[in-house]
PDB file of N, CA and C in Angstrom:
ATOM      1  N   UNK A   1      -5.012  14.799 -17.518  1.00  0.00           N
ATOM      2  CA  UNK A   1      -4.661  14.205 -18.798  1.00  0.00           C
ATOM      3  C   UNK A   1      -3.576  13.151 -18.568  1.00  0.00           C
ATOM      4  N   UNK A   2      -4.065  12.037 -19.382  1.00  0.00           N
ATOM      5  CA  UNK A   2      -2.680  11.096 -18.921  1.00  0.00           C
ATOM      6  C   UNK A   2      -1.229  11.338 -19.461  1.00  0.00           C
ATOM      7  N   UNK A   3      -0.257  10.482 -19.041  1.00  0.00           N
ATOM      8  CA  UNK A   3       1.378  11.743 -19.420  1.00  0.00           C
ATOM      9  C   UNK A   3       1.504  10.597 -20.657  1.00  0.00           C
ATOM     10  N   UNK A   4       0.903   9.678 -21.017  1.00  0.00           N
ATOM     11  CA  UNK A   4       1.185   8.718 -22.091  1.00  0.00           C
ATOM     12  C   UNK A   4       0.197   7.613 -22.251  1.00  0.00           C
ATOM     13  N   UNK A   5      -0.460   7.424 -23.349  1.00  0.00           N
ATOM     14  CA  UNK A   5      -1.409   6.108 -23.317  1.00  0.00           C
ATOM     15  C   UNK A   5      -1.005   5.360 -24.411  1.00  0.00           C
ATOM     16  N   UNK A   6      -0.380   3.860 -24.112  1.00  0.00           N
ATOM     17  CA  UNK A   6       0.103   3.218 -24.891  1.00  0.00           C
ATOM     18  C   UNK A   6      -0.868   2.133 -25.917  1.00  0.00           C
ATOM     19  N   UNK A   7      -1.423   2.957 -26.643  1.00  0.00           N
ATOM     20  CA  UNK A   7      -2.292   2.611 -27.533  1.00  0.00           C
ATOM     21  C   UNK A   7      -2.259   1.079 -28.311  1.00  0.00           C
ATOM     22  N   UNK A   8      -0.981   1.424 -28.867  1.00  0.00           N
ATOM     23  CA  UNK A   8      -0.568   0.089 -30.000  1.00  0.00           C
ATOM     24  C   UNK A   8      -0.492  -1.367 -28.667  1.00  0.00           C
ATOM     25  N   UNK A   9       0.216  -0.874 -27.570  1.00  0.00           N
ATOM     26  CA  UNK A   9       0.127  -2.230 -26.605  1.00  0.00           C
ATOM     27  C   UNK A   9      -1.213  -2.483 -26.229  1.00  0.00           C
ATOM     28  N   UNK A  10      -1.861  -1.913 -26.174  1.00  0.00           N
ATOM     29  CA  UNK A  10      -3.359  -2.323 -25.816  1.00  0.00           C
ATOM     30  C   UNK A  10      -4.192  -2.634 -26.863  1.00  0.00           C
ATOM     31  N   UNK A  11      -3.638  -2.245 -28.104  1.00  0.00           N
ATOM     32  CA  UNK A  11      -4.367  -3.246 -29.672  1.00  0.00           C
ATOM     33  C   UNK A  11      -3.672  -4.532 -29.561  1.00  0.00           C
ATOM     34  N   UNK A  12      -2.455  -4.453 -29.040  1.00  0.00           N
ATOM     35  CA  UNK A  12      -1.489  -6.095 -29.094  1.00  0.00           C
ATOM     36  C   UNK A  12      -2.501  -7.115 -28.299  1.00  0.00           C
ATOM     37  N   UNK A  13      -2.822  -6.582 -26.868  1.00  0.00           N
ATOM     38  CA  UNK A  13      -2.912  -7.365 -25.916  1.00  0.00           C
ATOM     39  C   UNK A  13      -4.297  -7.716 -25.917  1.00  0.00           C
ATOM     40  N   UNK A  14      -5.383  -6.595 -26.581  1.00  0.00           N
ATOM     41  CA  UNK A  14      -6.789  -7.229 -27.198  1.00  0.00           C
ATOM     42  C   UNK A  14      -6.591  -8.484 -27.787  1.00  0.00           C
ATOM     43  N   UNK A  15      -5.788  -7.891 -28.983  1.00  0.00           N
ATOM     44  CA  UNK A  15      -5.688  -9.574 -30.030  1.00  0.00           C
ATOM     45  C   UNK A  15      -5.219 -10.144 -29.269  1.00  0.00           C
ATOM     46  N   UNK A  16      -4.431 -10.322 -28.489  1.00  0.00           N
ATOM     47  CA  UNK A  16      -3.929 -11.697 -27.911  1.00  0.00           C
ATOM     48  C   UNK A  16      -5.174 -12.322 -27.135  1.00  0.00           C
ATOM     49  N   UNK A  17      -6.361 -11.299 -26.710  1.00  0.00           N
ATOM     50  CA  UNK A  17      -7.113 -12.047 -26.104  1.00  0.00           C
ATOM     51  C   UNK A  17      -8.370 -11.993 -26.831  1.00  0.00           C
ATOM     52  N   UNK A  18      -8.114 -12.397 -28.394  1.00  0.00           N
ATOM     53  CA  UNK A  18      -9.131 -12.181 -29.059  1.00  0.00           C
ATOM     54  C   UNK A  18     -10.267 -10.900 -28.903  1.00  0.00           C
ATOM     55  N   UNK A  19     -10.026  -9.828 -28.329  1.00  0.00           N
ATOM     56  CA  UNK A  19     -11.054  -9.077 -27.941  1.00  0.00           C
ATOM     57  C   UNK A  19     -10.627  -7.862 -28.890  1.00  0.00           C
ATOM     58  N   UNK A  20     -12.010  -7.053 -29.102  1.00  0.00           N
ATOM     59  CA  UNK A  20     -11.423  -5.394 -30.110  1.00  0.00           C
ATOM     60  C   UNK A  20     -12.097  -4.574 -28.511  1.00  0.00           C
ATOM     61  N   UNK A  21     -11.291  -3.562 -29.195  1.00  0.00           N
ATOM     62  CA  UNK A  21     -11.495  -2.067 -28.719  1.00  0.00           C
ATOM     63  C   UNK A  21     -12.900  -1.963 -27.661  1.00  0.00           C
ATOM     64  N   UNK A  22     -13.457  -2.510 -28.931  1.00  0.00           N
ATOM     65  CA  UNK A  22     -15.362  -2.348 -28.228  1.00  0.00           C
ATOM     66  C   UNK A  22     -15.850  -2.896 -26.925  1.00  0.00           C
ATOM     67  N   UNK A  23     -14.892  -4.342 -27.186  1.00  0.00           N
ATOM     68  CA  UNK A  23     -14.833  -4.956 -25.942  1.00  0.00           C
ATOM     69  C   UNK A  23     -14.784  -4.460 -24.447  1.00  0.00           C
ATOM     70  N   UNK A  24     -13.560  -3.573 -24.934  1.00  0.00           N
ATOM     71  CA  UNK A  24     -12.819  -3.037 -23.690  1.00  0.00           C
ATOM     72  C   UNK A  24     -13.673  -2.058 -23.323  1.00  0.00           C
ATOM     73  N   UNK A  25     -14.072  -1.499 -24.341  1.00  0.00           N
ATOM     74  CA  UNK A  25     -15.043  -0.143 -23.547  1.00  0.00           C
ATOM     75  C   UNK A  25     -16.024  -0.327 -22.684  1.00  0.00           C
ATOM     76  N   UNK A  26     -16.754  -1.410 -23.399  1.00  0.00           N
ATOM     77  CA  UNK A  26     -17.786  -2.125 -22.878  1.00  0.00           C
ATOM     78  C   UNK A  26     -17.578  -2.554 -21.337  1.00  0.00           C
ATOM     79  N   UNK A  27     -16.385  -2.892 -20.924  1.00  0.00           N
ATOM     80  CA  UNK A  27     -15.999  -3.779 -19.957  1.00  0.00           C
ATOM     81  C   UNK A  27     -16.185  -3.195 -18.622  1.00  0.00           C
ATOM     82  N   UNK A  28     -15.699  -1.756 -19.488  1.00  0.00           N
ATOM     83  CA  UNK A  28     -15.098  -0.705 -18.499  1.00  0.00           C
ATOM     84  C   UNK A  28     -16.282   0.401 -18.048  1.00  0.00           C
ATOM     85  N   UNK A  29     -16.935   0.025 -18.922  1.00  0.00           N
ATOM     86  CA  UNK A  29     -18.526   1.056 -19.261  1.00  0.00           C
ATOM     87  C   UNK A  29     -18.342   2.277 -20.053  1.00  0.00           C
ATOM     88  N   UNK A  30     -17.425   2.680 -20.878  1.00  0.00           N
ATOM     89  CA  UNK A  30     -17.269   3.865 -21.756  1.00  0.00           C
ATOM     90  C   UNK A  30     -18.076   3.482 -22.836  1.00  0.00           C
ATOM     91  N   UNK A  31     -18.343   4.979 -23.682  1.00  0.00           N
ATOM     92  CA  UNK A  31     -18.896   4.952 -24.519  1.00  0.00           C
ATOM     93  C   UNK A  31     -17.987   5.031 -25.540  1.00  0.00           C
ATOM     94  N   UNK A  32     -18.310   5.232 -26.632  1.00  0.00           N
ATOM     95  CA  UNK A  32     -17.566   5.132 -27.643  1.00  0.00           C
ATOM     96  C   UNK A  32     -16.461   6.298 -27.999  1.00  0.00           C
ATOM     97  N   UNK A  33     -17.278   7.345 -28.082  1.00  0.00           N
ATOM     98  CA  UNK A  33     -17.203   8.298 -27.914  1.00  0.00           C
ATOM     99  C   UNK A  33     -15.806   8.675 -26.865  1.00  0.00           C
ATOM    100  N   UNK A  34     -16.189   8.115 -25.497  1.00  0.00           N
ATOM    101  CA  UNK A  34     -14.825   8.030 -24.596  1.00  0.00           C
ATOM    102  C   UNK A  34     -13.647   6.914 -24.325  1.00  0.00           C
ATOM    103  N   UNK A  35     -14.245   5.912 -25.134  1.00  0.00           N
ATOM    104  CA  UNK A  35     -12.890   5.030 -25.716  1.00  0.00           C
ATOM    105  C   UNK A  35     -11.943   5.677 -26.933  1.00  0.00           C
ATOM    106  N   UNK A  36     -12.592   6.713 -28.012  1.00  0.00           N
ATOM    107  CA  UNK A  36     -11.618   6.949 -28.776  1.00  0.00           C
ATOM    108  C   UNK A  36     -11.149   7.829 -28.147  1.00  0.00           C
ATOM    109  N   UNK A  37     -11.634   8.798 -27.348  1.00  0.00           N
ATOM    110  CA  UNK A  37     -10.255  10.167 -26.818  1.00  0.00           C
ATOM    111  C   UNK A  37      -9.697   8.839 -25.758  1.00  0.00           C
ATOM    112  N   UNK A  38      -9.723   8.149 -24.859  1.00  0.00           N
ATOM    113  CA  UNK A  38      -8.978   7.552 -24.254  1.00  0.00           C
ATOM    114  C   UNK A  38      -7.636   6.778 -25.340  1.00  0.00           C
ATOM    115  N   UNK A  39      -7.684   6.616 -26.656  1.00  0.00           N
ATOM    116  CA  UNK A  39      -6.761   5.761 -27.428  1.00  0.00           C
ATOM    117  C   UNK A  39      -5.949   7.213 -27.873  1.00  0.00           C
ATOM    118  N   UNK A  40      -6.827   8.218 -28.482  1.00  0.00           N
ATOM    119  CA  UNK A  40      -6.169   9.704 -28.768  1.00  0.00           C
ATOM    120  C   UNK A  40      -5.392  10.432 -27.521  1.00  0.00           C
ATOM    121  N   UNK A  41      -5.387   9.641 -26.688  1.00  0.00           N
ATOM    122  CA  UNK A  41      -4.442  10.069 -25.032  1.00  0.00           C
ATOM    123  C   UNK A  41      -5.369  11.666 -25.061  1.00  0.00           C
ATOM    124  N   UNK A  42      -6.871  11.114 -24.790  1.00  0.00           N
ATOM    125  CA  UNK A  42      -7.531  12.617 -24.674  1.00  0.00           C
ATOM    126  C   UNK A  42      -8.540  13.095 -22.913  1.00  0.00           C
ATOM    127  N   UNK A  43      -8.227  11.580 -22.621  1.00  0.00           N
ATOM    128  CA  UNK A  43      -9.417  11.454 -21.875  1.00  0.00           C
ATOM    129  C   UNK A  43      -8.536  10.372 -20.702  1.00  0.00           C
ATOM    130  N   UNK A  44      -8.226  10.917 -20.029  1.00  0.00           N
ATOM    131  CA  UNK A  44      -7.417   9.765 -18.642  1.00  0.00           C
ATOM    132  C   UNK A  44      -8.255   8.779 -17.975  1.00  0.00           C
ATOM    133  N   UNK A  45      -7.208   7.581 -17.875  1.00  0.00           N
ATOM    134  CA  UNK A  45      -7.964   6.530 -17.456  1.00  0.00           C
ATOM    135  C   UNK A  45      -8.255   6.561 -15.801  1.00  0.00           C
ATOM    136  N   UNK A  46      -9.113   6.471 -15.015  1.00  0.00           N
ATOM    137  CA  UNK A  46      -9.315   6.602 -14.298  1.00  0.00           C
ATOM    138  C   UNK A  46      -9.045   5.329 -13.228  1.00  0.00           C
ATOM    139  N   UNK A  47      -8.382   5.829 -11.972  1.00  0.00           N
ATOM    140  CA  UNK A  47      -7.568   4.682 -10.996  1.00  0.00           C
ATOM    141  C   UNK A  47      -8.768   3.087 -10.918  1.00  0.00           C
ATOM    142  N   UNK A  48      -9.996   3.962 -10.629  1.00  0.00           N
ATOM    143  CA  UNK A  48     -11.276   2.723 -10.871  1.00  0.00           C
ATOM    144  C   UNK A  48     -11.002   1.278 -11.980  1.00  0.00           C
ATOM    145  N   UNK A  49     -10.920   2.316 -12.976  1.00  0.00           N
ATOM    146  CA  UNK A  49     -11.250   1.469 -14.184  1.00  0.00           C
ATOM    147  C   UNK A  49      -9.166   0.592 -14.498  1.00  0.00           C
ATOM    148  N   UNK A  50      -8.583   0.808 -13.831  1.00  0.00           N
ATOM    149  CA  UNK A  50      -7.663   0.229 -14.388  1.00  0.00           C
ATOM    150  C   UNK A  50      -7.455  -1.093 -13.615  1.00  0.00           C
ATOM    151  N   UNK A  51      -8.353  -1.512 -12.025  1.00  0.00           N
ATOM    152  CA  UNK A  51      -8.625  -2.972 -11.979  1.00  0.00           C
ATOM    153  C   UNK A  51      -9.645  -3.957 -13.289  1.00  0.00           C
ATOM    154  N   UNK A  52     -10.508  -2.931 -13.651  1.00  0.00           N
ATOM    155  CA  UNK A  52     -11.264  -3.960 -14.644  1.00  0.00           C
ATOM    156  C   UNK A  52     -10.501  -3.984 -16.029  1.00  0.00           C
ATOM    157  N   UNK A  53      -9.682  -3.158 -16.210  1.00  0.00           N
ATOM    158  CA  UNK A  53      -8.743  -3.562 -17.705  1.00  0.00           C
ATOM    159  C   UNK A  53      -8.026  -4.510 -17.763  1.00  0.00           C
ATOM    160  N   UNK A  54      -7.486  -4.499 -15.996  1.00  0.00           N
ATOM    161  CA  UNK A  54      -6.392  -5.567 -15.490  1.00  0.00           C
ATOM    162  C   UNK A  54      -6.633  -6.877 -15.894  1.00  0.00           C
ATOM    163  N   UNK A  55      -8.408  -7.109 -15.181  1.00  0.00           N
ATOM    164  CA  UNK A  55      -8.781  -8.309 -15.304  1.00  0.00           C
ATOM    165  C   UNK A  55      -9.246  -8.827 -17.093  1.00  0.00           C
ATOM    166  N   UNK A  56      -9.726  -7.893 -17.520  1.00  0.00           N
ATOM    167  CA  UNK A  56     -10.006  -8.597 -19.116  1.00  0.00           C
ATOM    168  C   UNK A  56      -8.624  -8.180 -19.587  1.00  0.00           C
ATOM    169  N   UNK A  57      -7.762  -8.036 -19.883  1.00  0.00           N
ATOM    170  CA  UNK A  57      -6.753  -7.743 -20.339  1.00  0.00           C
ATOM    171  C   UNK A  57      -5.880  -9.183 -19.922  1.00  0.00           C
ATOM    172  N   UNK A  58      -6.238  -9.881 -18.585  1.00  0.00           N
ATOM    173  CA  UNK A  58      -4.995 -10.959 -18.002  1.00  0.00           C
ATOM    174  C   UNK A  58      -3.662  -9.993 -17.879  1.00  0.00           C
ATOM    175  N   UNK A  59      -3.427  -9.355 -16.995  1.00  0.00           N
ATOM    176  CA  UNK A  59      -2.272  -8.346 -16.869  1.00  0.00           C
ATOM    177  C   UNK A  59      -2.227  -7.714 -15.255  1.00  0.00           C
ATOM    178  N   UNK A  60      -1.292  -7.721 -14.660  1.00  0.00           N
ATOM    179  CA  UNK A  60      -1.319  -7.134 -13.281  1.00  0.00           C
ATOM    180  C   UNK A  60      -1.593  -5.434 -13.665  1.00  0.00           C
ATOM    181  N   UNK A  61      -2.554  -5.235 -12.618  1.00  0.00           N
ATOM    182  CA  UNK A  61      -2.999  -3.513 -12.525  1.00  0.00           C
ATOM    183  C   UNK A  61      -2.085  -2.549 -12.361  1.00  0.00           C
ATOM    184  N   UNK A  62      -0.797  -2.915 -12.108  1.00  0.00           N
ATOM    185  CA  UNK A  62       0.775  -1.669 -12.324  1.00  0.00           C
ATOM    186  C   UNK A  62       1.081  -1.584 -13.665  1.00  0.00           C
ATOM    187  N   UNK A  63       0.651  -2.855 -14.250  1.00  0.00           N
ATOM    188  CA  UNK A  63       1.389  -3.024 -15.618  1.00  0.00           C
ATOM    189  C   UNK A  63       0.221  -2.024 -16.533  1.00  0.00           C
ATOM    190  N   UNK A  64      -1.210  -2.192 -16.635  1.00  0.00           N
ATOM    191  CA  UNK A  64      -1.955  -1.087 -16.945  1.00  0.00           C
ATOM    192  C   UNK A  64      -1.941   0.127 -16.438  1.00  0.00           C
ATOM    193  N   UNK A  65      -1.849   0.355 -15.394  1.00  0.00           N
ATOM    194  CA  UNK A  65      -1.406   1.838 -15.192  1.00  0.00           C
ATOM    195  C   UNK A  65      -0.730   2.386 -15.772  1.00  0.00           C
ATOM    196  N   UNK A  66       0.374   1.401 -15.385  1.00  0.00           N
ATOM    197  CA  UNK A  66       1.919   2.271 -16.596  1.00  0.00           C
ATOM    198  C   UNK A  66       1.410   2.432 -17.990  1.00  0.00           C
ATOM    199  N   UNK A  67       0.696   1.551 -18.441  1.00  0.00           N
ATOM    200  CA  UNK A  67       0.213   1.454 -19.728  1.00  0.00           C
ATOM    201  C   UNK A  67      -0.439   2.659 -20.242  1.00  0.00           C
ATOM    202  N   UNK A  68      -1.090   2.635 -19.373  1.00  0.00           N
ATOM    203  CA  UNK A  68      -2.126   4.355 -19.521  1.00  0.00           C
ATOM    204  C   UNK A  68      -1.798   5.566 -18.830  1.00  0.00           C
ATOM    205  N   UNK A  69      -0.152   5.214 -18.589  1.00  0.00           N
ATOM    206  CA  UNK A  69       0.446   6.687 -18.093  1.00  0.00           C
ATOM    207  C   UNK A  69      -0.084   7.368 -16.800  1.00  0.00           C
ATOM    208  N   UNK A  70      -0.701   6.806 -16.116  1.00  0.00           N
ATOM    209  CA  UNK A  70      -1.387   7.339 -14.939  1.00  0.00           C
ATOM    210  C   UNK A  70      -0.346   6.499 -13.410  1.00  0.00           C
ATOM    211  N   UNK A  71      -0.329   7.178 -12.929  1.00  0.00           N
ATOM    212  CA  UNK A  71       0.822   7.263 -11.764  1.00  0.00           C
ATOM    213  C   UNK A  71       0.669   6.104 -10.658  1.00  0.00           C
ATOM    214  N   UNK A  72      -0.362   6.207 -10.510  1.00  0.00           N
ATOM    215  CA  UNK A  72      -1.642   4.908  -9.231  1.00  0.00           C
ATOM    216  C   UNK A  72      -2.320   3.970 -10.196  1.00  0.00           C
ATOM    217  N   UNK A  73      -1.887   2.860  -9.858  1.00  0.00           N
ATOM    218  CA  UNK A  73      -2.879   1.665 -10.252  1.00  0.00           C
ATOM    219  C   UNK A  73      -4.007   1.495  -9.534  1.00  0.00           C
ATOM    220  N   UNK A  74      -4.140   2.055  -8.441  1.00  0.00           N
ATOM    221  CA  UNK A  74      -5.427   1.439  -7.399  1.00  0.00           C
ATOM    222  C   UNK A  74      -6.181   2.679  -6.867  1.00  0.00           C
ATOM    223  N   UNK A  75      -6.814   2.769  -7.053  1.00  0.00           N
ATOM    224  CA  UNK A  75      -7.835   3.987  -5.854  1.00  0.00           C
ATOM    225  C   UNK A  75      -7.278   3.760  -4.831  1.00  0.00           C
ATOM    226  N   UNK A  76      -6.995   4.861  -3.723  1.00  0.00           N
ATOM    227  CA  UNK A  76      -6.579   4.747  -2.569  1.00  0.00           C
ATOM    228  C   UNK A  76      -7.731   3.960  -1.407  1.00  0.00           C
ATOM    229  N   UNK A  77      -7.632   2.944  -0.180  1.00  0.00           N
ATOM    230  CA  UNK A  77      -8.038   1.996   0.081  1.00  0.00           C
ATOM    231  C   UNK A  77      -8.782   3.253   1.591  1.00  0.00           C
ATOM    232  N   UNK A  78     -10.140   2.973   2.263  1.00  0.00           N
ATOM    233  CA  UNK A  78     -10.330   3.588   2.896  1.00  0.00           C
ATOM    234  C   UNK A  78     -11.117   2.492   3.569  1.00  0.00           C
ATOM    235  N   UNK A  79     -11.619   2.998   5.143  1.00  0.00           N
ATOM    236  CA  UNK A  79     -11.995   1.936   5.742  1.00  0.00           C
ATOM    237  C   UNK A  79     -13.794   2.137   6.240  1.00  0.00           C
ATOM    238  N   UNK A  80     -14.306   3.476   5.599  1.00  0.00           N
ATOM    239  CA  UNK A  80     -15.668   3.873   5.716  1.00  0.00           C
ATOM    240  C   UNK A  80     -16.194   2.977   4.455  1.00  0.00           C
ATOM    241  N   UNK A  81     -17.931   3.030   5.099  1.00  0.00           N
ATOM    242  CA  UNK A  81     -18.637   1.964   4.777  1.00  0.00           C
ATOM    243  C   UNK A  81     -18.838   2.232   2.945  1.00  0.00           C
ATOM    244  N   UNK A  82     -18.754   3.450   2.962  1.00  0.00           N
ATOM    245  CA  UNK A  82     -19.006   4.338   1.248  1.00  0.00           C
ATOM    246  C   UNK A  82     -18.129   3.709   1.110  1.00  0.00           C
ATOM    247  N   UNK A  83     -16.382   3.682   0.951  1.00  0.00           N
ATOM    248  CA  UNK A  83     -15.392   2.958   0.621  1.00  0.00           C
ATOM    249  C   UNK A  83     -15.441   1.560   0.352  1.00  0.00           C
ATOM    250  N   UNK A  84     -16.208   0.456   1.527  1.00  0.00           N
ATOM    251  CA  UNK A  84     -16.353  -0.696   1.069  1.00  0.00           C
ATOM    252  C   UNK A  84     -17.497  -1.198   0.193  1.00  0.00           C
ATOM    253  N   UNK A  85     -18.302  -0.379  -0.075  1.00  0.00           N
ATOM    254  CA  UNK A  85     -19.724  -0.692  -0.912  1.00  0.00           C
ATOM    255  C   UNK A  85     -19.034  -0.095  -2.679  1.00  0.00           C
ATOM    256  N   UNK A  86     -17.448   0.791  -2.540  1.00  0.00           N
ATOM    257  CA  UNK A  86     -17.026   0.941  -3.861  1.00  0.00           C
ATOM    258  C   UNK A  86     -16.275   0.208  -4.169  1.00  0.00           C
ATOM    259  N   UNK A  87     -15.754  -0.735  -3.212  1.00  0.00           N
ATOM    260  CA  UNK A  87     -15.128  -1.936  -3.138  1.00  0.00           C
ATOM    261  C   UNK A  87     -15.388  -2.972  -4.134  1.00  0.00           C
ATOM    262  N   UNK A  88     -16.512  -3.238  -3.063  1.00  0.00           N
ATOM    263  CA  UNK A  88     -17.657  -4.036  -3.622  1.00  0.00           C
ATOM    264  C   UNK A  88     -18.201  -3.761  -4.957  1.00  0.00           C
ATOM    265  N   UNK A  89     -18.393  -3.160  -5.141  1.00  0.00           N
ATOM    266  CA  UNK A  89     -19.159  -2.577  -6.819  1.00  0.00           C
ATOM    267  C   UNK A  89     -17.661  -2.624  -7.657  1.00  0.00           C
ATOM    268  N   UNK A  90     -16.456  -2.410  -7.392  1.00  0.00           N
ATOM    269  CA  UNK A  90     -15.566  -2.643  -8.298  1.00  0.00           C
ATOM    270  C   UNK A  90     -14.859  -3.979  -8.283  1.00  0.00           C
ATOM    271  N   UNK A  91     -15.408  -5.259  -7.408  1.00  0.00           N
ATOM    272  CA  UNK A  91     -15.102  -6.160  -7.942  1.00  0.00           C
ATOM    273  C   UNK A  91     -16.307  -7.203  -8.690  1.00  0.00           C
ATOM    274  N   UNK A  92     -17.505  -6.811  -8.900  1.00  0.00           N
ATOM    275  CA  UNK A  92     -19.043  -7.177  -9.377  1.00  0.00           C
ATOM    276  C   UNK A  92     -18.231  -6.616 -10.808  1.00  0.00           C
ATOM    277  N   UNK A  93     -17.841  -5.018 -11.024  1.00  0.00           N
ATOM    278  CA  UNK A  93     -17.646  -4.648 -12.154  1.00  0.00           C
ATOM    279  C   UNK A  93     -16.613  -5.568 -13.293  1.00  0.00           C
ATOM    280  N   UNK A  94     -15.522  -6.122 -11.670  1.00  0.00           N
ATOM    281  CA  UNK A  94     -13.924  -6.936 -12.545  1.00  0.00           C
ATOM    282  C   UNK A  94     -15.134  -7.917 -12.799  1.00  0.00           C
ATOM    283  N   UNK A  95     -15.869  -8.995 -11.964  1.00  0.00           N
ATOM    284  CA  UNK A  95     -16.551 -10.335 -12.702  1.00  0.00           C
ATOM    285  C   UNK A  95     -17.293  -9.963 -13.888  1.00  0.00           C
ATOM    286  N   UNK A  96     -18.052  -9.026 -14.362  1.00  0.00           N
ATOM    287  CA  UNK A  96     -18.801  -8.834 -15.030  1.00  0.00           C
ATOM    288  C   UNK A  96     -17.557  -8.651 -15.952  1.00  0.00           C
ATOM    289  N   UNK A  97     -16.613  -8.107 -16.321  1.00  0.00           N
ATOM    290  CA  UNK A  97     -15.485  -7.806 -17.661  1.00  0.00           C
ATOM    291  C   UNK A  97     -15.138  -9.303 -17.615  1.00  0.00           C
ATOM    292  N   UNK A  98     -15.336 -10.460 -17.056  1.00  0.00           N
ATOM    293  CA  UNK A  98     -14.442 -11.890 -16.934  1.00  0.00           C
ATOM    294  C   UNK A  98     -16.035 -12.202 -17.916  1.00  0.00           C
ATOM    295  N   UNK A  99     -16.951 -11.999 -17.517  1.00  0.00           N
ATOM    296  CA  UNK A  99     -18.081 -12.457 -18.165  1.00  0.00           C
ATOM    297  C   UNK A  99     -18.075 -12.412 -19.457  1.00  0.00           C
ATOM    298  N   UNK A 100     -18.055 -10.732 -19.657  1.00  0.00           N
ATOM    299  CA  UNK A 100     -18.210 -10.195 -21.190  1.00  0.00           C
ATOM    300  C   UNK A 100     -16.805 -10.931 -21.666  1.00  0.00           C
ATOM    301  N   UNK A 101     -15.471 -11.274 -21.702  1.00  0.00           N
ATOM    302  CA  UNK A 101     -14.544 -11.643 -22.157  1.00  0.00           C
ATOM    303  C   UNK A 101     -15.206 -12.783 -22.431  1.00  0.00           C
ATOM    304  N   UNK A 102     -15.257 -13.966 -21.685  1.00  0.00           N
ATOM    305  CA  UNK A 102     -16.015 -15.246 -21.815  1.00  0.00           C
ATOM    306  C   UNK A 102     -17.123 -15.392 -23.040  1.00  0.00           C
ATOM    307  N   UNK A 103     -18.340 -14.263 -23.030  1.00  0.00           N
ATOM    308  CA  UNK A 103     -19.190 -13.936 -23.670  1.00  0.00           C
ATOM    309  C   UNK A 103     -18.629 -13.994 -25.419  1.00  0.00           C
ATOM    310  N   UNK A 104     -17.480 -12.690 -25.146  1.00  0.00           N
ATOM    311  CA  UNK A 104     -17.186 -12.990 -26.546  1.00  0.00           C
ATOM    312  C   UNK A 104     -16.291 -13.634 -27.368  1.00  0.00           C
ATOM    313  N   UNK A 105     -15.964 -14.500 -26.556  1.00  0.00           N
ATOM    314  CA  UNK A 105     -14.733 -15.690 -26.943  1.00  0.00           C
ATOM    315  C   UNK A 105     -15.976 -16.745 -27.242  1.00  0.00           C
ATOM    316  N   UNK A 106     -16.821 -17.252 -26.450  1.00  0.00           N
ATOM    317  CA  UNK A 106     -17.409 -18.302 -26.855  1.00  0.00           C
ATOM    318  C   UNK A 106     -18.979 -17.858 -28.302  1.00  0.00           C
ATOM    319  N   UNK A 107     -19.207 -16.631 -28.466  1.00  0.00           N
ATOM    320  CA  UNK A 107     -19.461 -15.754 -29.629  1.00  0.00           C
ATOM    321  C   UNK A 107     -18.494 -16.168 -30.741  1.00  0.00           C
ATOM    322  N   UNK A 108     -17.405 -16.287 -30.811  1.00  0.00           N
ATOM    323  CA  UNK A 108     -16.062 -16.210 -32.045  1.00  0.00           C
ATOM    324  C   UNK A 108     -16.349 -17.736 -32.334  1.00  0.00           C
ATOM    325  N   UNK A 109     -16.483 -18.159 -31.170  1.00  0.00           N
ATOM    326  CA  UNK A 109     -15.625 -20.022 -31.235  1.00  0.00           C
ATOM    327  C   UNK A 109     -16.720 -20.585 -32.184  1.00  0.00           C
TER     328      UNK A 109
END
């Protein structure tokens, strides 16, 4: 369970980047369902998912961690091939949240 999830800063920092809630879930791949216990500090954010908040958010990945009360900003770094293929799949995941951000900014405009 996370020791604090700073809810209201992460409604601030949506609007600042024009994005809602839905966005973020989306970004991150939660369902709805696990975006609201994640805002109800019910459901911990996981070390994975706090590079792709980083990136749609515009925010360094310590500063979301802290945000979501979780201790590690980064998955720990390993040098087996499973390790670099989760690498890999978690920075496809950060471009794809730069996409959907893009997506729904030029949606608004």
């Amino acid at each position: 369970m996370a020791l604090f999830f700073d809810a209201s800063w992460f409604l601030k920092r949506l609007a600042t980047r024009n994005l809602q809630k839905e966005d973020m879930a989306r970004a991150v791949g939660w369902s709805r369902e696990e975006l609201d216990l994640v805002f109800k500090d019910q459901m911990e954010v996981q070390a994975r998912d706090v590079e792709l908040l980083s990136a749609l958010l515009d925010v360094p990945a310590v500063e979301v961690a802290n945000r979501c009360g979780i201790s590690t900003p980064v998955a720990a770094k390993q040098v087996s091939s499973e390790a670099q293929i989760e690498l890999l799949m978690r920075r496809i995941a950060t471009l794809e949240a730069k996409v959907a951000v893009l997506e729904t900014m030029l949606k608004r405009s």
